[in-house]
Protein backbone atom coordinates (compact mmCIF):
# COMPACT_ATOMS: atom_id res chain seq x y z
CA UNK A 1 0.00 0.00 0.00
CA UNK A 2 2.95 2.11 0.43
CA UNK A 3 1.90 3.77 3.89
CA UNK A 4 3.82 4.77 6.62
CA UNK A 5 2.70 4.73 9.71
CA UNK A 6 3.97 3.91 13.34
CA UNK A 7 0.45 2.40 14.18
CA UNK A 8 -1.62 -1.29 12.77
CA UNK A 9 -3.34 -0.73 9.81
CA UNK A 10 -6.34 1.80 10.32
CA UNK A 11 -10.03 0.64 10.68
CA UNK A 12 -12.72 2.68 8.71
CA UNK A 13 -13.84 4.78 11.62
CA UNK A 14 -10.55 5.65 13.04
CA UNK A 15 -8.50 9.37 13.30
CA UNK A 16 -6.16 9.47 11.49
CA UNK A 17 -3.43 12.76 13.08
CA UNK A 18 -0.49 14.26 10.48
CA UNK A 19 1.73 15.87 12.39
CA UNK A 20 2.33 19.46 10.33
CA UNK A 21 5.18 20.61 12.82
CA UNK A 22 5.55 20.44 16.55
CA UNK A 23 2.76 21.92 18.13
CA UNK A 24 0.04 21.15 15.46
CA UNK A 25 -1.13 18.35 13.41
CA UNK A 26 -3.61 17.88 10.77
CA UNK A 27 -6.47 15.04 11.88
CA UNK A 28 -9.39 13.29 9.70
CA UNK A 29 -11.36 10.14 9.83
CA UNK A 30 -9.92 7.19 8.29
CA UNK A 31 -12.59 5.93 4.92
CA UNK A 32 -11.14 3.09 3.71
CA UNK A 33 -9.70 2.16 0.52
CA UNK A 34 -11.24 2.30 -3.22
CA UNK A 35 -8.70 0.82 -5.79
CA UNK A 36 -6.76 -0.26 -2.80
CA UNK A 37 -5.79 3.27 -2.65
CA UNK A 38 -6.65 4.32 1.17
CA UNK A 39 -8.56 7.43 1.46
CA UNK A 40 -9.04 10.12 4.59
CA UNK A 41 -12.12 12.15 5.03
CA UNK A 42 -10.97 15.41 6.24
CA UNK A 43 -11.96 19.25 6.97
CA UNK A 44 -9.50 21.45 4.76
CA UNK A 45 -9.73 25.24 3.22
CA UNK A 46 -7.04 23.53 0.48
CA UNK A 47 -8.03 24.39 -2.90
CA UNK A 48 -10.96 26.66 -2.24
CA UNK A 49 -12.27 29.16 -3.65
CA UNK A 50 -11.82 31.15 -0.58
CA UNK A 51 -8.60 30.81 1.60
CA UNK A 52 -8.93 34.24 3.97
CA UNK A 53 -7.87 33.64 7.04
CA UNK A 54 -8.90 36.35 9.23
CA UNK A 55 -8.56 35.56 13.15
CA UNK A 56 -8.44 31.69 12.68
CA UNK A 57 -11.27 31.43 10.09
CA UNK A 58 -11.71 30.40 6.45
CA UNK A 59 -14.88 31.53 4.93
CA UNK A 60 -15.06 27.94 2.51
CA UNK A 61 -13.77 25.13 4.12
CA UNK A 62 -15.28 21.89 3.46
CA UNK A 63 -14.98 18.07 4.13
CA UNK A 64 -12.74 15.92 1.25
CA UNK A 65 -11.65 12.48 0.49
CA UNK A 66 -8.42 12.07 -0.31
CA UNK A 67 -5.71 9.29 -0.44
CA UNK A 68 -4.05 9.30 2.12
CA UNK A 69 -0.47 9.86 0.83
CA UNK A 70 -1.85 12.95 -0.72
CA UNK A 71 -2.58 14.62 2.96
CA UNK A 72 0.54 13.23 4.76
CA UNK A 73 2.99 10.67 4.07
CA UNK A 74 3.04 10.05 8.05
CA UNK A 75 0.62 9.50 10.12
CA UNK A 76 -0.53 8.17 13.52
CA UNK A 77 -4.00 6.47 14.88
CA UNK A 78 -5.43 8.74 16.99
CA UNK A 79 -8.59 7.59 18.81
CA UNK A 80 -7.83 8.96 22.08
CA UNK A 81 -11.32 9.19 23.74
CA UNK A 82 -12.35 5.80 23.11
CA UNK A 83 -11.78 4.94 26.89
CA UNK A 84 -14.20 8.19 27.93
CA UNK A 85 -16.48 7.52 24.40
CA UNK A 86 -17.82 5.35 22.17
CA UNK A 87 -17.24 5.64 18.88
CA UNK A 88 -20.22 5.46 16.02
CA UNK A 89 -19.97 3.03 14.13
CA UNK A 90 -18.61 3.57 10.37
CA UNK A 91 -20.87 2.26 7.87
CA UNK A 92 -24.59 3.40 9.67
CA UNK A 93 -23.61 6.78 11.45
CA UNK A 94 -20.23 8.19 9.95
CA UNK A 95 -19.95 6.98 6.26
CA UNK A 96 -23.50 8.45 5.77
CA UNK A 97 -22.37 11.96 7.38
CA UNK A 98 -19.00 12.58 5.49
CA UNK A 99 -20.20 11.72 2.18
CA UNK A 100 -23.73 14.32 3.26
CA UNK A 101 -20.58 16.80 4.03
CA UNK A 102 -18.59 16.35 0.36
CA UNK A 103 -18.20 19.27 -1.17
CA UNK A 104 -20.37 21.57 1.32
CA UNK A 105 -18.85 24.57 2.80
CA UNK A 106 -18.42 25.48 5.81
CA UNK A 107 -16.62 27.92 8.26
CA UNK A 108 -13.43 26.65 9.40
CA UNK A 109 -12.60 28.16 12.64
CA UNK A 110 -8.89 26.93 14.58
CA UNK A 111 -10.68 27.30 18.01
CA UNK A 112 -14.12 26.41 17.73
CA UNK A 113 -14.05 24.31 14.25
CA UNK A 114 -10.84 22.76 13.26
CA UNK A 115 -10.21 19.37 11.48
CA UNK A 116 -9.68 18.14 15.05
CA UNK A 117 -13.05 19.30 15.80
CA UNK A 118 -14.48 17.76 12.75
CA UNK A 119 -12.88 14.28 12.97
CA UNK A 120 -14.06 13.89 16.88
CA UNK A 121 -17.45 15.15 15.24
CA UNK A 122 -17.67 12.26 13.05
CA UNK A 123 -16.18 9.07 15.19
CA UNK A 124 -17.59 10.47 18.75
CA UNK A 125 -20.58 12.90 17.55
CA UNK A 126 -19.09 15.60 19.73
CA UNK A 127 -16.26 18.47 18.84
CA UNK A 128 -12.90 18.26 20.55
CA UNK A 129 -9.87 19.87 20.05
CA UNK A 130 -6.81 18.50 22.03
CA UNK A 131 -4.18 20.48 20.53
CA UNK A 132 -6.32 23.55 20.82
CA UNK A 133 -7.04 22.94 24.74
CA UNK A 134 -3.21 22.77 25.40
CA UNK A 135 -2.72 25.45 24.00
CA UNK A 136 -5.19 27.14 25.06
CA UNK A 137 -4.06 26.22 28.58
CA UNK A 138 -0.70 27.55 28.34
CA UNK A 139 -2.02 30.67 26.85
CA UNK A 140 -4.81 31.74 29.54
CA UNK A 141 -2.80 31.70 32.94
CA UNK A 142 -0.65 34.72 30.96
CA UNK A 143 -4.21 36.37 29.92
CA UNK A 144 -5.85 36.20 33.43
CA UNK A 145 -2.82 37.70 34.90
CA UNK A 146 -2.75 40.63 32.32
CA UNK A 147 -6.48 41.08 32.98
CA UNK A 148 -5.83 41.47 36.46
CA UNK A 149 -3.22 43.71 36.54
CA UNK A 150 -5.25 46.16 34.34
CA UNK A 151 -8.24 45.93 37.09
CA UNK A 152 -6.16 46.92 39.60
């Protein structure tokens, strides 16, 4: 198949994470493979029509399928709330919603709707951002401290 990966061979279902450098990575849903090509279902603003980023956001984002080599040729099974939540299951809950998603826009948004976000959305049915929350976390001890200086 000519993937690399330091994890077994991904289920349909699973999240797949590309590590882009080292604080961020770039996360979709594992589809399966057509051809035996395997694919990814992911959230990207890549080749729209609109890529403005203002304050995190991209007017047109929208959910593609792509082989995988073609998003990352690395990559790392990343299903890290299956011990606090089940996942759907592929072929009656999340197959259905990504290929409803194809091709629709939708606002990206790095804190609120990332492809993080959108791959927790489809294998847990709820939005969570783990590289968003840490830093996040680093980032709001420093706020609160500059917010209460000023009230002083």
């Amino acid at each position: 198949m000519g993937l690399h990966h330091s994890c077994p061979q991904p289920l349909p279902g699973d999240i797949l994470e590309f590590p882009r450098s080292k604080h961020f990575s770039h996360f979709g849903i594992y589809y399966g493979e057509r051809d035996g090509v395997p694919y990814v279902a992911h959230l990207t603003a890549r080749d729209s029509d609109s890529k403005i980023i203002l304050f995190g956001r991209a007017l047109k984002s929208t959910v593609k399928i792509d082989p995988v080599d073609v998003v990352g040729k690395k990559y790392k099974i990343s299903n890290y709330l299956d011990g606090k939540q089940p996942h759907r299951d592929f072929h009656t809950l999340i197959k259905p919603e990504i290929d409803e998603a194809v091709g629709k826009y939708v606002t990206y948004d790095i804190l609120f709707h990332n492809c993080e976000h959108q791959a927790t959305l489809f294998r847990y049915g709820l939005k969570k951002s783990v590289q968003i929350e840490s830093i996040y976390g680093k980032i709001y001890p420093t706020w609160e401290q500059l917010f209460e200086k000023k009230l002083l």
